[in-house]
PDB file of N, CA and C in Angstrom:
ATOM      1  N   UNK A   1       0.848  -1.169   0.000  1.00  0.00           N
ATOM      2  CA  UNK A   1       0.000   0.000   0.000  1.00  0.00           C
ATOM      3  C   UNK A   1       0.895   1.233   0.000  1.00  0.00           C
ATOM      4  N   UNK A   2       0.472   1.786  -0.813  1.00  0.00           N
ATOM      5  CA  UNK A   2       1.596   3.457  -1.337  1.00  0.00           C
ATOM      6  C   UNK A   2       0.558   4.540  -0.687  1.00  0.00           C
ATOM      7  N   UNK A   3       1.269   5.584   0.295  1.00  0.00           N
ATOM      8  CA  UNK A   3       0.386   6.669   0.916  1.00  0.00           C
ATOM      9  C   UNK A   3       0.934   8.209   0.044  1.00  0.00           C
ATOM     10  N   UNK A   4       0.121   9.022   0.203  1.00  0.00           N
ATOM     11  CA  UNK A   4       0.489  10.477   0.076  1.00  0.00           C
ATOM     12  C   UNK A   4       0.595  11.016   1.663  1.00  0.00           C
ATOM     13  N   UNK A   5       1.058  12.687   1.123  1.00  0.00           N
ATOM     14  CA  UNK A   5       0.708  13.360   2.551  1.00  0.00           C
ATOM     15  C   UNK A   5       0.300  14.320   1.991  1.00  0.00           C
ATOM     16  N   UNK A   6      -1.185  14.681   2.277  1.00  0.00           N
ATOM     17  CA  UNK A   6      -1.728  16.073   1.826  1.00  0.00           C
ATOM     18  C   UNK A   6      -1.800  17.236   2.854  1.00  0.00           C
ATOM     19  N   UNK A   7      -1.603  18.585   2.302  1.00  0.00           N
ATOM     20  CA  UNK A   7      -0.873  19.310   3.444  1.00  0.00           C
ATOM     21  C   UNK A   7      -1.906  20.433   3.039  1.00  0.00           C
ATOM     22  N   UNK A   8      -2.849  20.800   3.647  1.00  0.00           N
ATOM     23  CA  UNK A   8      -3.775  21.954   3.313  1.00  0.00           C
ATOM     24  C   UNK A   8      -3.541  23.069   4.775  1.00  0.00           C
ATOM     25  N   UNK A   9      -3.466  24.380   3.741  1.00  0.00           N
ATOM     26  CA  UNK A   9      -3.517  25.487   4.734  1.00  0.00           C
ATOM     27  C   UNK A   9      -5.128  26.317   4.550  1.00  0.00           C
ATOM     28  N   UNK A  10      -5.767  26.261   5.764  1.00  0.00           N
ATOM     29  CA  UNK A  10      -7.696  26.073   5.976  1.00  0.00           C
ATOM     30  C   UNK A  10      -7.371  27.317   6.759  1.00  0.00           C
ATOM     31  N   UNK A  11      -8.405  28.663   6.200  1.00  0.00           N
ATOM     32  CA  UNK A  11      -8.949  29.269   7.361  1.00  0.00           C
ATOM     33  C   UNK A  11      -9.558  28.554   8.270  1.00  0.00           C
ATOM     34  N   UNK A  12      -9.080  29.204   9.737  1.00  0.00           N
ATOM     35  CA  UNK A  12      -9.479  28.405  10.988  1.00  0.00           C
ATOM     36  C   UNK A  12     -10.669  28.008  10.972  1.00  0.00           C
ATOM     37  N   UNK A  13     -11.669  29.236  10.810  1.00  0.00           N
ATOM     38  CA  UNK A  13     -13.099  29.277  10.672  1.00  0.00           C
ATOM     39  C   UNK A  13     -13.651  27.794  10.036  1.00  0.00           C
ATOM     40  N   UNK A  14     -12.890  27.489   9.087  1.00  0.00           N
ATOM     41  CA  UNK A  14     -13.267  26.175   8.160  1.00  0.00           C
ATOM     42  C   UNK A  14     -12.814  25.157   8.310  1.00  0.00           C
ATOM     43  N   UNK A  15     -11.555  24.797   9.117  1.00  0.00           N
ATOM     44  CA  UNK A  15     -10.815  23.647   9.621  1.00  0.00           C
ATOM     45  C   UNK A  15     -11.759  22.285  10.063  1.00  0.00           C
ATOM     46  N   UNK A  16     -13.048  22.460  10.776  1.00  0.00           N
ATOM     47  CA  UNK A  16     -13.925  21.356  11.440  1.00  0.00           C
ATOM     48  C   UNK A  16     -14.445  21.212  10.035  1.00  0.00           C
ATOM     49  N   UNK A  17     -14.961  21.826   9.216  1.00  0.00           N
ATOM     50  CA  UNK A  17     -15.889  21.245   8.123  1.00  0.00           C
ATOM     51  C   UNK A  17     -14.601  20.341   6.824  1.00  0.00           C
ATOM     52  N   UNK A  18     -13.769  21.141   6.956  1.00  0.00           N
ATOM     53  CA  UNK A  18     -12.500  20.650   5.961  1.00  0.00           C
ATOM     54  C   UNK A  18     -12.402  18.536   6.629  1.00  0.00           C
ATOM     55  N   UNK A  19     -12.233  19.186   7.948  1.00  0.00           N
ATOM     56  CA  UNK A  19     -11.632  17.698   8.291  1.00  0.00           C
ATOM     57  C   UNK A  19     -12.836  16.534   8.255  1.00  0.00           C
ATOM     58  N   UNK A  20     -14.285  17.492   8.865  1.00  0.00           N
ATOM     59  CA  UNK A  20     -15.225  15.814   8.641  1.00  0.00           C
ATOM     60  C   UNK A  20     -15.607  15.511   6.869  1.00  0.00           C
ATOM     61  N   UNK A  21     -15.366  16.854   5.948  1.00  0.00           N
ATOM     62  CA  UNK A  21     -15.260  16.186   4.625  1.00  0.00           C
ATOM     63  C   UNK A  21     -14.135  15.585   3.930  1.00  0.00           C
ATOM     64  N   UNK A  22     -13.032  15.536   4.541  1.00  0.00           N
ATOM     65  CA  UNK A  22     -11.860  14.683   4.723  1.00  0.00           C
ATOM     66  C   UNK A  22     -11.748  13.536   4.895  1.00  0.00           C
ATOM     67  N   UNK A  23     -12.868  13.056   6.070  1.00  0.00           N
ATOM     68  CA  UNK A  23     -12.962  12.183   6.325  1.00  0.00           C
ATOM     69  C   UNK A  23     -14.248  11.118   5.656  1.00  0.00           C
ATOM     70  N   UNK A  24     -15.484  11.643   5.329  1.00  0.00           N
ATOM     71  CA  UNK A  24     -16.049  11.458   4.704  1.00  0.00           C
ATOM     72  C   UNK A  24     -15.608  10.780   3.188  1.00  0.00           C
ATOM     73  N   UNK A  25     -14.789  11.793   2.399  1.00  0.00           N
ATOM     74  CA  UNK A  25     -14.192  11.481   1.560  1.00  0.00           C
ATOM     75  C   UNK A  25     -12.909   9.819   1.463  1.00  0.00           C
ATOM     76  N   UNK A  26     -12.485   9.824   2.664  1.00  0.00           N
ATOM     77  CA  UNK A  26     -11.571   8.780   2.807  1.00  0.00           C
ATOM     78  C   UNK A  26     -10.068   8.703   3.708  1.00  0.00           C
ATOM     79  N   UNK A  27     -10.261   9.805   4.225  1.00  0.00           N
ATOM     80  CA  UNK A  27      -9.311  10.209   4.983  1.00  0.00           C
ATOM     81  C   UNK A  27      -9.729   9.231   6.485  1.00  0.00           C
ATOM     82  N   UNK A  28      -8.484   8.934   6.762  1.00  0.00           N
ATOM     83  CA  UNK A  28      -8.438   8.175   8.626  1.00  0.00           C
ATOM     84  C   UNK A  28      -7.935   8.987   9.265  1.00  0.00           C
ATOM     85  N   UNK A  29      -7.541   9.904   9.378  1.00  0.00           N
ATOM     86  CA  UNK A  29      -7.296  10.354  10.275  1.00  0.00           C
ATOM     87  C   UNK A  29      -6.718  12.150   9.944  1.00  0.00           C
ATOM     88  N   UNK A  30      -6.218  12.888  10.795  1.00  0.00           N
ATOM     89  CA  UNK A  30      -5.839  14.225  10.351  1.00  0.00           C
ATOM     90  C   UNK A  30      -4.811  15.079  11.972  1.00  0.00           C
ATOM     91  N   UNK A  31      -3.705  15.488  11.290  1.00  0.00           N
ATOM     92  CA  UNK A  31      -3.010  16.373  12.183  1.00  0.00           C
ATOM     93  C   UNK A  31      -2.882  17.964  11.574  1.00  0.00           C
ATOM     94  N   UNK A  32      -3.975  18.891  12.730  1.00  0.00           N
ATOM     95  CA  UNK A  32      -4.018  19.647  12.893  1.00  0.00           C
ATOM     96  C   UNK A  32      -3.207  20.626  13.508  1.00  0.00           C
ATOM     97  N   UNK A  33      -2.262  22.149  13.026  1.00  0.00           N
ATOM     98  CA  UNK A  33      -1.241  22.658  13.607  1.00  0.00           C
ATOM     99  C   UNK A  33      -2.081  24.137  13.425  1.00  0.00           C
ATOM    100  N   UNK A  34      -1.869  24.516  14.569  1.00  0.00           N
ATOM    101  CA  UNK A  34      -3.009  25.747  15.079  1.00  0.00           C
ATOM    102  C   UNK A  34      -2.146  26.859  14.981  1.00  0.00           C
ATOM    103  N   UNK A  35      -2.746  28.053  14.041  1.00  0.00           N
ATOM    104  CA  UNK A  35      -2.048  29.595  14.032  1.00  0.00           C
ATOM    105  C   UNK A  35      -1.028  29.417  13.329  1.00  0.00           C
ATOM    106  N   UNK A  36      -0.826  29.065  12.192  1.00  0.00           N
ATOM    107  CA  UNK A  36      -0.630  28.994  11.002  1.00  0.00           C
ATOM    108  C   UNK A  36      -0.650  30.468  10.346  1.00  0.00           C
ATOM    109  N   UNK A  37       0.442  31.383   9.916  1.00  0.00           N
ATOM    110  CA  UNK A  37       0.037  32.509   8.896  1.00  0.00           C
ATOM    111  C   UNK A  37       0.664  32.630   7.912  1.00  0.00           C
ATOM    112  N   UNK A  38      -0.297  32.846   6.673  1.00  0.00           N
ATOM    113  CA  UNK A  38       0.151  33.312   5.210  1.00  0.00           C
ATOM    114  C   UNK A  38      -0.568  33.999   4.515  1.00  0.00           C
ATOM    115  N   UNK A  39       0.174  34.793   3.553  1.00  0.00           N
ATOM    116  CA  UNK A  39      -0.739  35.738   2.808  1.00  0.00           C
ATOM    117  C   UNK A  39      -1.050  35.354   1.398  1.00  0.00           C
ATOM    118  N   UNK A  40      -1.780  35.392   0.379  1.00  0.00           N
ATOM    119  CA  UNK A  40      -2.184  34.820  -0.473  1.00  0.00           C
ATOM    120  C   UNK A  40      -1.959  36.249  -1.508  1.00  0.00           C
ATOM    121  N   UNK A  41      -2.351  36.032  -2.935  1.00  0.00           N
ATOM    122  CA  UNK A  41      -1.838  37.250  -4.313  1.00  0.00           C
ATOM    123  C   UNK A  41      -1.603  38.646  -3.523  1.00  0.00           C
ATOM    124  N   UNK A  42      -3.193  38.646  -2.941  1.00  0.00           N
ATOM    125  CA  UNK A  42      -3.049  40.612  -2.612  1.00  0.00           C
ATOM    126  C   UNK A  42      -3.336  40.199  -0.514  1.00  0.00           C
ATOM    127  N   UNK A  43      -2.654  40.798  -0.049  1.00  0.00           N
ATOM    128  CA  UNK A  43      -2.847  41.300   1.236  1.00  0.00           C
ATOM    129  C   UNK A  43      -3.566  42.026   1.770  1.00  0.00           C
ATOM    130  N   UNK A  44      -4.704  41.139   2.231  1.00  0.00           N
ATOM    131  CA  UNK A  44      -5.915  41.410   3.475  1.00  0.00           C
ATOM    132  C   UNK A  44      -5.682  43.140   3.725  1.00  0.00           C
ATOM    133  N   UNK A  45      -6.325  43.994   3.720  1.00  0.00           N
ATOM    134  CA  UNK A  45      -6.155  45.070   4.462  1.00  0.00           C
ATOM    135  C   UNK A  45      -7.150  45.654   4.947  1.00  0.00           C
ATOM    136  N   UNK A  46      -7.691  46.637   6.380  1.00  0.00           N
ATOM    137  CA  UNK A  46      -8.695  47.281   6.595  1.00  0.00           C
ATOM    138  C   UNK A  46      -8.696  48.679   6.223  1.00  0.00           C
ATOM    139  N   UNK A  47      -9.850  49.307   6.827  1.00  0.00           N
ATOM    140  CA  UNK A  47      -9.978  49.948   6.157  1.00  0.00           C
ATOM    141  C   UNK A  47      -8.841  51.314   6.616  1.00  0.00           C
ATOM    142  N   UNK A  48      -8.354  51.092   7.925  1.00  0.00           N
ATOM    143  CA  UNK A  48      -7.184  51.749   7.770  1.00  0.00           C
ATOM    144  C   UNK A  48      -6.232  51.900   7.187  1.00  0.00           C
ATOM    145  N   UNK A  49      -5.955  51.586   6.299  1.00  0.00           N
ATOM    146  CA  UNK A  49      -4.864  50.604   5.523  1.00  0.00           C
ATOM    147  C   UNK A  49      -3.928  49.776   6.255  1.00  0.00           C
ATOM    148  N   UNK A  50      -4.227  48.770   7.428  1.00  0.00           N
ATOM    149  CA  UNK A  50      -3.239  48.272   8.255  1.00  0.00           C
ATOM    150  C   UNK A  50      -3.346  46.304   7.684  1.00  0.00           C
ATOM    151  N   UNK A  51      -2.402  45.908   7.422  1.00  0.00           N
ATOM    152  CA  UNK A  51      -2.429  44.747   7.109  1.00  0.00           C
ATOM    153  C   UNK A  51      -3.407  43.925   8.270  1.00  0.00           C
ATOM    154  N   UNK A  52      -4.150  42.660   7.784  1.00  0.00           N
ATOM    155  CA  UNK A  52      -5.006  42.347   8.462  1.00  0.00           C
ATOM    156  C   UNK A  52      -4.850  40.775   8.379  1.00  0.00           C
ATOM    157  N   UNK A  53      -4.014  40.366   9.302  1.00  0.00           N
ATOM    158  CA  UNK A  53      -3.285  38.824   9.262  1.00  0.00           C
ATOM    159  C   UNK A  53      -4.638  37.875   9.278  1.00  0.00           C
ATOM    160  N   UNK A  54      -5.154  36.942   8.319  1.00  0.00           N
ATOM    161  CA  UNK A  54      -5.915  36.150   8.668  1.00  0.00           C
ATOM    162  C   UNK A  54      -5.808  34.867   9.001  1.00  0.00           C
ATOM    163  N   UNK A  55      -6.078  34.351  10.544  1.00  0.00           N
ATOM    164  CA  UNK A  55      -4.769  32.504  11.060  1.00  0.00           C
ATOM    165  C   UNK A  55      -5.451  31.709  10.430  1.00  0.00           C
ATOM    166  N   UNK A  56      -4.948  30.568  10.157  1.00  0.00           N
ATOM    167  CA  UNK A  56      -4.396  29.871   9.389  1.00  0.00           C
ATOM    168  C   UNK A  56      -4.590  28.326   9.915  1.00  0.00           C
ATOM    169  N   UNK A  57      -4.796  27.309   9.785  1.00  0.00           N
ATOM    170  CA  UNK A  57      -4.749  26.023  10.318  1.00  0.00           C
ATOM    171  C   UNK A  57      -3.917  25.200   9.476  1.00  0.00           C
ATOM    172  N   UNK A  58      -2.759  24.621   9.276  1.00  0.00           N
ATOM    173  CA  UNK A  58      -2.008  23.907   8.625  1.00  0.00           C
ATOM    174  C   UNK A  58      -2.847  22.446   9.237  1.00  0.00           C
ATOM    175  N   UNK A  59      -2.845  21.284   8.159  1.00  0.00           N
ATOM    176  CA  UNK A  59      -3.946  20.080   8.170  1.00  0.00           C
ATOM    177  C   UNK A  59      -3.025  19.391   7.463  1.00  0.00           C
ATOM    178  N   UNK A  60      -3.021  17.964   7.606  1.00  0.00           N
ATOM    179  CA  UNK A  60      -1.945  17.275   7.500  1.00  0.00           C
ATOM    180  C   UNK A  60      -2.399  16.000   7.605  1.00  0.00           C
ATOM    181  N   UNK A  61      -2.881  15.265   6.470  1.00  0.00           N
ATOM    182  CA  UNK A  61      -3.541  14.043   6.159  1.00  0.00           C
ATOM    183  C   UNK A  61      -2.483  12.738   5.454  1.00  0.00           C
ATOM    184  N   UNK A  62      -2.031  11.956   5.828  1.00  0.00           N
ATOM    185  CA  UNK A  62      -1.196  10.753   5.652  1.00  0.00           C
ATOM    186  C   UNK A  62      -2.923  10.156   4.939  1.00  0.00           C
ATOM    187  N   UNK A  63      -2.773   9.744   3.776  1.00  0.00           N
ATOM    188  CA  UNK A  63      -3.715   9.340   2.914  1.00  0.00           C
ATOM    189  C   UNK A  63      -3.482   8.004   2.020  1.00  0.00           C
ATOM    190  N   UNK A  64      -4.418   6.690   1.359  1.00  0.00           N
ATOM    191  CA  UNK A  64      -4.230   5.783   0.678  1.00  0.00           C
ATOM    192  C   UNK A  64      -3.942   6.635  -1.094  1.00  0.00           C
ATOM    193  N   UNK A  65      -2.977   6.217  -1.543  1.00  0.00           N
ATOM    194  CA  UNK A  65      -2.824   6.996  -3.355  1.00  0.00           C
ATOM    195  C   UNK A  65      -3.795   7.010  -4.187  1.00  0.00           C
ATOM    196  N   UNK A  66      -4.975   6.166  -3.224  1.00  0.00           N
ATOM    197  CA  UNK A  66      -5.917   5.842  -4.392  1.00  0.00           C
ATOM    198  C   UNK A  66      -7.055   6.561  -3.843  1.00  0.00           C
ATOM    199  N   UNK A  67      -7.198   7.453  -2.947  1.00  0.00           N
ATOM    200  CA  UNK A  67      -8.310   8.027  -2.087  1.00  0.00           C
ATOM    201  C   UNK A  67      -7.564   9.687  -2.530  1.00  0.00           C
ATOM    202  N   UNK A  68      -6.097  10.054  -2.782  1.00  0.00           N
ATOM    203  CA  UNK A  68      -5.430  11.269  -2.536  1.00  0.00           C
ATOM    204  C   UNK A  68      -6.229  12.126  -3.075  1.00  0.00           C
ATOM    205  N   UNK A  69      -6.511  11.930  -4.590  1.00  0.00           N
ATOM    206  CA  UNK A  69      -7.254  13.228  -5.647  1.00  0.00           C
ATOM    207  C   UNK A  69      -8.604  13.485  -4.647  1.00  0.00           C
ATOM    208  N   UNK A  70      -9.601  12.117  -4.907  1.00  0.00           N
ATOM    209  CA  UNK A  70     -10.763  12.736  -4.326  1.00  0.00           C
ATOM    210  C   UNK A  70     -10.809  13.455  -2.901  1.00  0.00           C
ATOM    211  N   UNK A  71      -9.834  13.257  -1.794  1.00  0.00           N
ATOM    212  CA  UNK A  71      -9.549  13.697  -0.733  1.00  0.00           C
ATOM    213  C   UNK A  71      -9.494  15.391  -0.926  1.00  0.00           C
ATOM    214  N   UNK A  72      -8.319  15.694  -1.791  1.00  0.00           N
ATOM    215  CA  UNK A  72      -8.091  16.846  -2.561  1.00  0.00           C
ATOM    216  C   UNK A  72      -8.889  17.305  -2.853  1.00  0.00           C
ATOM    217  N   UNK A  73      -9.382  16.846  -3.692  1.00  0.00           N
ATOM    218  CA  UNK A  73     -10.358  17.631  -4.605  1.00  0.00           C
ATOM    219  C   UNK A  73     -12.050  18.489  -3.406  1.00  0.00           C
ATOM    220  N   UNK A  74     -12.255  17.719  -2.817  1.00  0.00           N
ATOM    221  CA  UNK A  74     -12.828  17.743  -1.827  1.00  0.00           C
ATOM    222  C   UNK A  74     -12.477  18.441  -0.567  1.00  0.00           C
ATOM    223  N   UNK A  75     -11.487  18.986  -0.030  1.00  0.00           N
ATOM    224  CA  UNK A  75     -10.933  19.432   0.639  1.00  0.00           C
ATOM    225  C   UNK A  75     -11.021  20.917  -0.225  1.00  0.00           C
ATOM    226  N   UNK A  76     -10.121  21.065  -1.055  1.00  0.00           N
ATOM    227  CA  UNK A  76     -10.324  22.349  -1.926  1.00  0.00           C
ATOM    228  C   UNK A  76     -11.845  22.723  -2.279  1.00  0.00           C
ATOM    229  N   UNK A  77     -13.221  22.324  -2.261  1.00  0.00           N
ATOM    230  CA  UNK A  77     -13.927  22.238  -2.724  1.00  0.00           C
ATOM    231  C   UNK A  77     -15.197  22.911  -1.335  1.00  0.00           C
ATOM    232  N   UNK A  78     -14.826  22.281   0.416  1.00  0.00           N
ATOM    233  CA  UNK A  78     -14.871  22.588   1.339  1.00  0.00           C
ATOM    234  C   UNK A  78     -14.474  23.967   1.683  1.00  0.00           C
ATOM    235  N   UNK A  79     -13.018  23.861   1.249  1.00  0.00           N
ATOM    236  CA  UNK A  79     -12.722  25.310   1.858  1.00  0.00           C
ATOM    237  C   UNK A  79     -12.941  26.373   0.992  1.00  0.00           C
ATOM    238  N   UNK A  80     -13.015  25.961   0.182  1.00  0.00           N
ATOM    239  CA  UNK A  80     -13.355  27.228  -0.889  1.00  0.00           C
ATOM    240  C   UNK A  80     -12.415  28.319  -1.529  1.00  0.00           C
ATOM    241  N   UNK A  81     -11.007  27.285  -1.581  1.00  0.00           N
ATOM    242  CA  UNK A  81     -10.139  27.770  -2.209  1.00  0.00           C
ATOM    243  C   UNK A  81      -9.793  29.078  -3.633  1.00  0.00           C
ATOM    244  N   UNK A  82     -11.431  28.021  -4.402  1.00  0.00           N
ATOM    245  CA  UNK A  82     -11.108  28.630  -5.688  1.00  0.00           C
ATOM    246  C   UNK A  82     -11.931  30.101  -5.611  1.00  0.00           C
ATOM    247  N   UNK A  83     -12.416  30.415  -5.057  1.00  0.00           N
ATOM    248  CA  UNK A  83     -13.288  31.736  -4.472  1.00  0.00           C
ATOM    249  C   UNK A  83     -13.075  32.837  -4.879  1.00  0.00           C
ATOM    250  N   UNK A  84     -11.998  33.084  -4.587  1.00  0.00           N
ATOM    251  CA  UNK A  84     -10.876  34.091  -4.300  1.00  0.00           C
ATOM    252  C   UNK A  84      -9.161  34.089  -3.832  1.00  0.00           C
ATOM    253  N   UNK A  85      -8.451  34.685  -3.859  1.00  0.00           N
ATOM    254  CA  UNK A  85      -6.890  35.014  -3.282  1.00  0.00           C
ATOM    255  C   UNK A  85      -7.077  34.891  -1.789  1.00  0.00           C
ATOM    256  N   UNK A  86      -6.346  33.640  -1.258  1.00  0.00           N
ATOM    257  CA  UNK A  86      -6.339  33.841  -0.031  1.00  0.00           C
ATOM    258  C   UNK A  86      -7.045  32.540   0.389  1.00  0.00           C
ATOM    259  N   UNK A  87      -7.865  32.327   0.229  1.00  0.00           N
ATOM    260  CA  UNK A  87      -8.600  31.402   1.259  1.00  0.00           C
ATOM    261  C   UNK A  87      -8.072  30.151   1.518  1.00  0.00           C
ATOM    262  N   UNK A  88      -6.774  29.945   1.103  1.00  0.00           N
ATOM    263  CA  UNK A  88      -6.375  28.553   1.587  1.00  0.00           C
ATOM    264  C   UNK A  88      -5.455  27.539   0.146  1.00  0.00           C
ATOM    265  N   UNK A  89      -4.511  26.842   0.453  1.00  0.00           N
ATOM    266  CA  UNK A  89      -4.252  26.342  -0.363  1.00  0.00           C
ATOM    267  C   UNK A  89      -4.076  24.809  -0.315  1.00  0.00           C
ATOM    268  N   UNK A  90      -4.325  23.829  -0.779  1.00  0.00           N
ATOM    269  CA  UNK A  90      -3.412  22.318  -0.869  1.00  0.00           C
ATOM    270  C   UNK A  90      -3.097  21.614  -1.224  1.00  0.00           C
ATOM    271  N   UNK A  91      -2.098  20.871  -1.197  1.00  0.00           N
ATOM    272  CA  UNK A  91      -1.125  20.140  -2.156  1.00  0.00           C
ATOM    273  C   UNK A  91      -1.025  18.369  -1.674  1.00  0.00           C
ATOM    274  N   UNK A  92      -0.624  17.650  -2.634  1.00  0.00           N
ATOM    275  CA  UNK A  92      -0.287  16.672  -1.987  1.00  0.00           C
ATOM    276  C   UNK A  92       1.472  16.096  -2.550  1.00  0.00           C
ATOM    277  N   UNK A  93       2.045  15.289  -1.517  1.00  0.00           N
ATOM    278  CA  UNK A  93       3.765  14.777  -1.394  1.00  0.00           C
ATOM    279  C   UNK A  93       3.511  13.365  -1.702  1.00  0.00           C
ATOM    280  N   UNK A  94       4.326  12.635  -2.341  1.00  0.00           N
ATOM    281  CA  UNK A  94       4.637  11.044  -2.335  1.00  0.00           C
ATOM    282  C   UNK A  94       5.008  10.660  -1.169  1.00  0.00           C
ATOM    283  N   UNK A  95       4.682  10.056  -0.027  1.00  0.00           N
ATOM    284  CA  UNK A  95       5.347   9.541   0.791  1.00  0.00           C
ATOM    285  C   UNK A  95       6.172   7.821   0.622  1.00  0.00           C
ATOM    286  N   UNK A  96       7.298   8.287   1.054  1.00  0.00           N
ATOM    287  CA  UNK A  96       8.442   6.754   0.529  1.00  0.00           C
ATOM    288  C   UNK A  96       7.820   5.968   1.180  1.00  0.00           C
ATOM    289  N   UNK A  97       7.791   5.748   2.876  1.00  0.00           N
ATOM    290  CA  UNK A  97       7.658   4.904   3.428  1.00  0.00           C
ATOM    291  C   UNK A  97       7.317   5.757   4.532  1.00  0.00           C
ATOM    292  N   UNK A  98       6.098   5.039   5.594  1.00  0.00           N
ATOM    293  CA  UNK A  98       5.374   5.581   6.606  1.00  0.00           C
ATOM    294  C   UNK A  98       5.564   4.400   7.975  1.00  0.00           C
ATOM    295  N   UNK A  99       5.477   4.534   9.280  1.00  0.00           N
ATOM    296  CA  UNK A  99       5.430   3.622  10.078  1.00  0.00           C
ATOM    297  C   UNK A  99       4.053   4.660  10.939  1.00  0.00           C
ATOM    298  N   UNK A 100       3.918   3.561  11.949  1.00  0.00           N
ATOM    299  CA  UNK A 100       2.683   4.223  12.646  1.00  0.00           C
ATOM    300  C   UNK A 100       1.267   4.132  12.595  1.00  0.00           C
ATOM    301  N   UNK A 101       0.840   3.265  11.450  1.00  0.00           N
ATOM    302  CA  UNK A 101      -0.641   3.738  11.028  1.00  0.00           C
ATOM    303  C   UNK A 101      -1.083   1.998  10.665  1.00  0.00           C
ATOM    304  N   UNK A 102      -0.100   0.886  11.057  1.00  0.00           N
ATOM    305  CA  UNK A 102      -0.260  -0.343  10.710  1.00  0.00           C
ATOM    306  C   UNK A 102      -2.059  -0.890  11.319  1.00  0.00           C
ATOM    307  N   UNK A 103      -2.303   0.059  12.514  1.00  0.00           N
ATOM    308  CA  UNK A 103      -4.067  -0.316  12.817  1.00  0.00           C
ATOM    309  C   UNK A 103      -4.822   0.460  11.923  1.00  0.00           C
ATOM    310  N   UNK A 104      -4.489   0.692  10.896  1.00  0.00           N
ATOM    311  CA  UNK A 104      -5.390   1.771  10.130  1.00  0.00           C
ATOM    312  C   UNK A 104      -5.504   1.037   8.328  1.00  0.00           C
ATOM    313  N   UNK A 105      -4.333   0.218   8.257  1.00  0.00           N
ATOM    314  CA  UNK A 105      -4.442  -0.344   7.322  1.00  0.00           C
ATOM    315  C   UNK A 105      -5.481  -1.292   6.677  1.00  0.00           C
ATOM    316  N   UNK A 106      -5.273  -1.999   7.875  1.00  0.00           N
ATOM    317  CA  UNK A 106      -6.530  -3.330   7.796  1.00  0.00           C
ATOM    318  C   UNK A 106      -7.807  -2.566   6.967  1.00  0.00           C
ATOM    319  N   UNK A 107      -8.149  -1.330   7.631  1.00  0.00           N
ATOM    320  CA  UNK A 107      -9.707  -0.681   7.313  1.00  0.00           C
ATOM    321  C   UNK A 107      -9.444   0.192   5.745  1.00  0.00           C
ATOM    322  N   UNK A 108      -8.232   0.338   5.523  1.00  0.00           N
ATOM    323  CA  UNK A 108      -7.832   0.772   4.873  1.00  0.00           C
ATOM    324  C   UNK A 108      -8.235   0.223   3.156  1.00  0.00           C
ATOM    325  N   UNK A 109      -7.300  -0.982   3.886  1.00  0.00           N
ATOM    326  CA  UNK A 109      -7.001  -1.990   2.368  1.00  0.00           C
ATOM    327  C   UNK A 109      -8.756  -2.645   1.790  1.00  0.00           C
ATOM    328  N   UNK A 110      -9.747  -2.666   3.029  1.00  0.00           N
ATOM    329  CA  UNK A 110     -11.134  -2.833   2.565  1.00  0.00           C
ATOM    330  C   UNK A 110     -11.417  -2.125   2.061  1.00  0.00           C
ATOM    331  N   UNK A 111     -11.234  -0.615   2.204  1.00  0.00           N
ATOM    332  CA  UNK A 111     -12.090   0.347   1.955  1.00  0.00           C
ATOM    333  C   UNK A 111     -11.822   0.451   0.214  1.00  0.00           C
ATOM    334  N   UNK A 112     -10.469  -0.043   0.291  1.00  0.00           N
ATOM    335  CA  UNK A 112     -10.027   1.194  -1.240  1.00  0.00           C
ATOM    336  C   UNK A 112     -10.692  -0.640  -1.967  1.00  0.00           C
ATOM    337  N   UNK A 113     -10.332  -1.734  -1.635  1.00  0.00           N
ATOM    338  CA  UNK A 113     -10.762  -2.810  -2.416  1.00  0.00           C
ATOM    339  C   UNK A 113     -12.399  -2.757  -3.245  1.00  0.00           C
ATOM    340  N   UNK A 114     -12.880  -1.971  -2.365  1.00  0.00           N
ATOM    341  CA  UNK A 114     -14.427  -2.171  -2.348  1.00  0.00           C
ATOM    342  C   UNK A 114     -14.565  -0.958  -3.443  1.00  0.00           C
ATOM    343  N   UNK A 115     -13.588   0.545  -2.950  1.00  0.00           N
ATOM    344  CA  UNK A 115     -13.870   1.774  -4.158  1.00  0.00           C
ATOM    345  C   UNK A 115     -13.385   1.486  -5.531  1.00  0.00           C
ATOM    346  N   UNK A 116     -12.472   0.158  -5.732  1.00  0.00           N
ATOM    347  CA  UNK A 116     -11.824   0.198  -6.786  1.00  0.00           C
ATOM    348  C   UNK A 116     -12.412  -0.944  -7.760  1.00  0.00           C
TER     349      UNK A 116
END
């Protein structure tokens, strides 16, 4: 079994809905890293003109290769990436080799047998 690691940066506000359609989608599990900041094309500003930092939730899904796109796609689709500048971005990595998640497999290797 070959995993990804998908790495989405979620306005906070959206982080709970990102992760149960994450999971929904096919995701087991998710590591969440709180206060997260980045700025996206044009920079947030009020109406003072004072930059206006908006936080950030970095999300961090160890995923099956065969669940990654729709995970993605779905995740971007949640947060509402394509909206506008800013609202979040995510990507997914090849992972070589993973340890840690051997109780997750078992449910794993059914799940994708049955989607494929």
């Amino acid at each position: 079994m070959r995993f990804k690691l998908i790495v989405a940066f979620v306005e906070d506000s959206k982080t709970d809905q990102v992760l149960d359609a994450a999971r929904q989608a096919g995701a087991t599990g998710a590591t969440v890293i709180n206060n997260a900041r980045g700025e996206g094309l044009n920079q947030k500003t009020t109406f003072f003109g004072l930059t206006l930092e908006v936080q950030k939730d970095m999300v961090l899904f160890v995923v099956e290769e065969h669940l990654s796109r729709q995970i993605l796609e779905t995740i971007n689709e949640v947060g509402e990436f394509e909206t506008e500048s800013g609202q979040g971005i995510a990507f997914q990595i090849d992972i070589e080799d993973v340890v840690g998640i051997s109780h997750q497999v078992e449910k794993l290797t059914k799940y994708v047998e049955d989607e494929l």
